[in-house]
C-alpha atoms as a PDB file:
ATOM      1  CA  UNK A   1      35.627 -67.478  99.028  1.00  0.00           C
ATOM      2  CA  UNK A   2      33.448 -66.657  95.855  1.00  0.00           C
ATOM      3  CA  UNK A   3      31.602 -69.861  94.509  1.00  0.00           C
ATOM      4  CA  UNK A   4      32.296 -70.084  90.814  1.00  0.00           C
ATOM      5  CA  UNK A   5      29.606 -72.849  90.281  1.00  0.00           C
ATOM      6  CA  UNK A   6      26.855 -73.346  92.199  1.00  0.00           C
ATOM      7  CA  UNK A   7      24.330 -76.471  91.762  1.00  0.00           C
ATOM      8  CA  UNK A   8      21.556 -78.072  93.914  1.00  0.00           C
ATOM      9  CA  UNK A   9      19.289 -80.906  93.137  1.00  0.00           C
ATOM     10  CA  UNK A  10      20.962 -81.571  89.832  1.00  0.00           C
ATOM     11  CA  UNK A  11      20.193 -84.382  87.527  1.00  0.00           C
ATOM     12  CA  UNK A  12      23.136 -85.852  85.218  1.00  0.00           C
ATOM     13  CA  UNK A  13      21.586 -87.949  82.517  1.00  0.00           C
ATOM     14  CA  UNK A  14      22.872 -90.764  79.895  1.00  0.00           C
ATOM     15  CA  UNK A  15      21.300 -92.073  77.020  1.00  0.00           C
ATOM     16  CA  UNK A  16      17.948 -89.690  78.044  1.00  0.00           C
ATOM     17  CA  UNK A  17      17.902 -92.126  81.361  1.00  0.00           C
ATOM     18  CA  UNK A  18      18.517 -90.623  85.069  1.00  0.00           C
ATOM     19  CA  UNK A  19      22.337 -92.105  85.959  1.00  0.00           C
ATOM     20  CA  UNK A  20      22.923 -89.690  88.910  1.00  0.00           C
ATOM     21  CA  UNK A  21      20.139 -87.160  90.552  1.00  0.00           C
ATOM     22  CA  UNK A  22      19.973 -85.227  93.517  1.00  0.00           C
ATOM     23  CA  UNK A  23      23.727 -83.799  93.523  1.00  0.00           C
ATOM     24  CA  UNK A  24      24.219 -80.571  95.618  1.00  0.00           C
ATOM     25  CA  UNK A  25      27.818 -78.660  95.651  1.00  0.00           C
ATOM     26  CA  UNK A  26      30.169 -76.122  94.805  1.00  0.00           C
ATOM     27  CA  UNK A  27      32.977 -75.350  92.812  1.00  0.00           C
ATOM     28  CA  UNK A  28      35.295 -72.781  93.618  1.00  0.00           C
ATOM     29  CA  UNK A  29      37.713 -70.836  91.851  1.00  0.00           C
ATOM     30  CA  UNK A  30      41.152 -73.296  91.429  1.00  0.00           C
ATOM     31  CA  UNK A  31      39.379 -75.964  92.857  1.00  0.00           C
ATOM     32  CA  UNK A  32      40.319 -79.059  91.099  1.00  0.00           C
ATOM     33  CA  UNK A  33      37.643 -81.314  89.280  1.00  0.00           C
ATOM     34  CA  UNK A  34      37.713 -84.485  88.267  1.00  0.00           C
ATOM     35  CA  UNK A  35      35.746 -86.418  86.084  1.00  0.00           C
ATOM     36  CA  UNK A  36      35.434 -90.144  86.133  1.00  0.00           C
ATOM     37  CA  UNK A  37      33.520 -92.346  83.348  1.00  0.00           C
ATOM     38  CA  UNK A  38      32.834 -95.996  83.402  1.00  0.00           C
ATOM     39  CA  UNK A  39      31.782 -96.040  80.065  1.00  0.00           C
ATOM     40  CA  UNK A  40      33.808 -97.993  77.330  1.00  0.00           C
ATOM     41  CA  UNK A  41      34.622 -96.737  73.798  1.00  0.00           C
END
């Protein structure tokens, strides 16, 4: 299977701080992705 997204050593920033680093992974075509915040409005 084709990889539609490809990432390794990512970063994911908030507020121009580091909340999450070093991610590796895949996403694949009609692979389901969820996103999850613990931030409040």
């Amino acid at each position: 299977m084709v990889a539609c997204v490809t990432f390794q050593d990512l970063t994911l920033s908030y507020n121009s701080h580091p909340a999450t680093h070093h991610l590796d992974g895949i996403v694949r075509p009609a692979m389901r992705v969820r996103h999850v915040s613990h931030g409040t409005a």
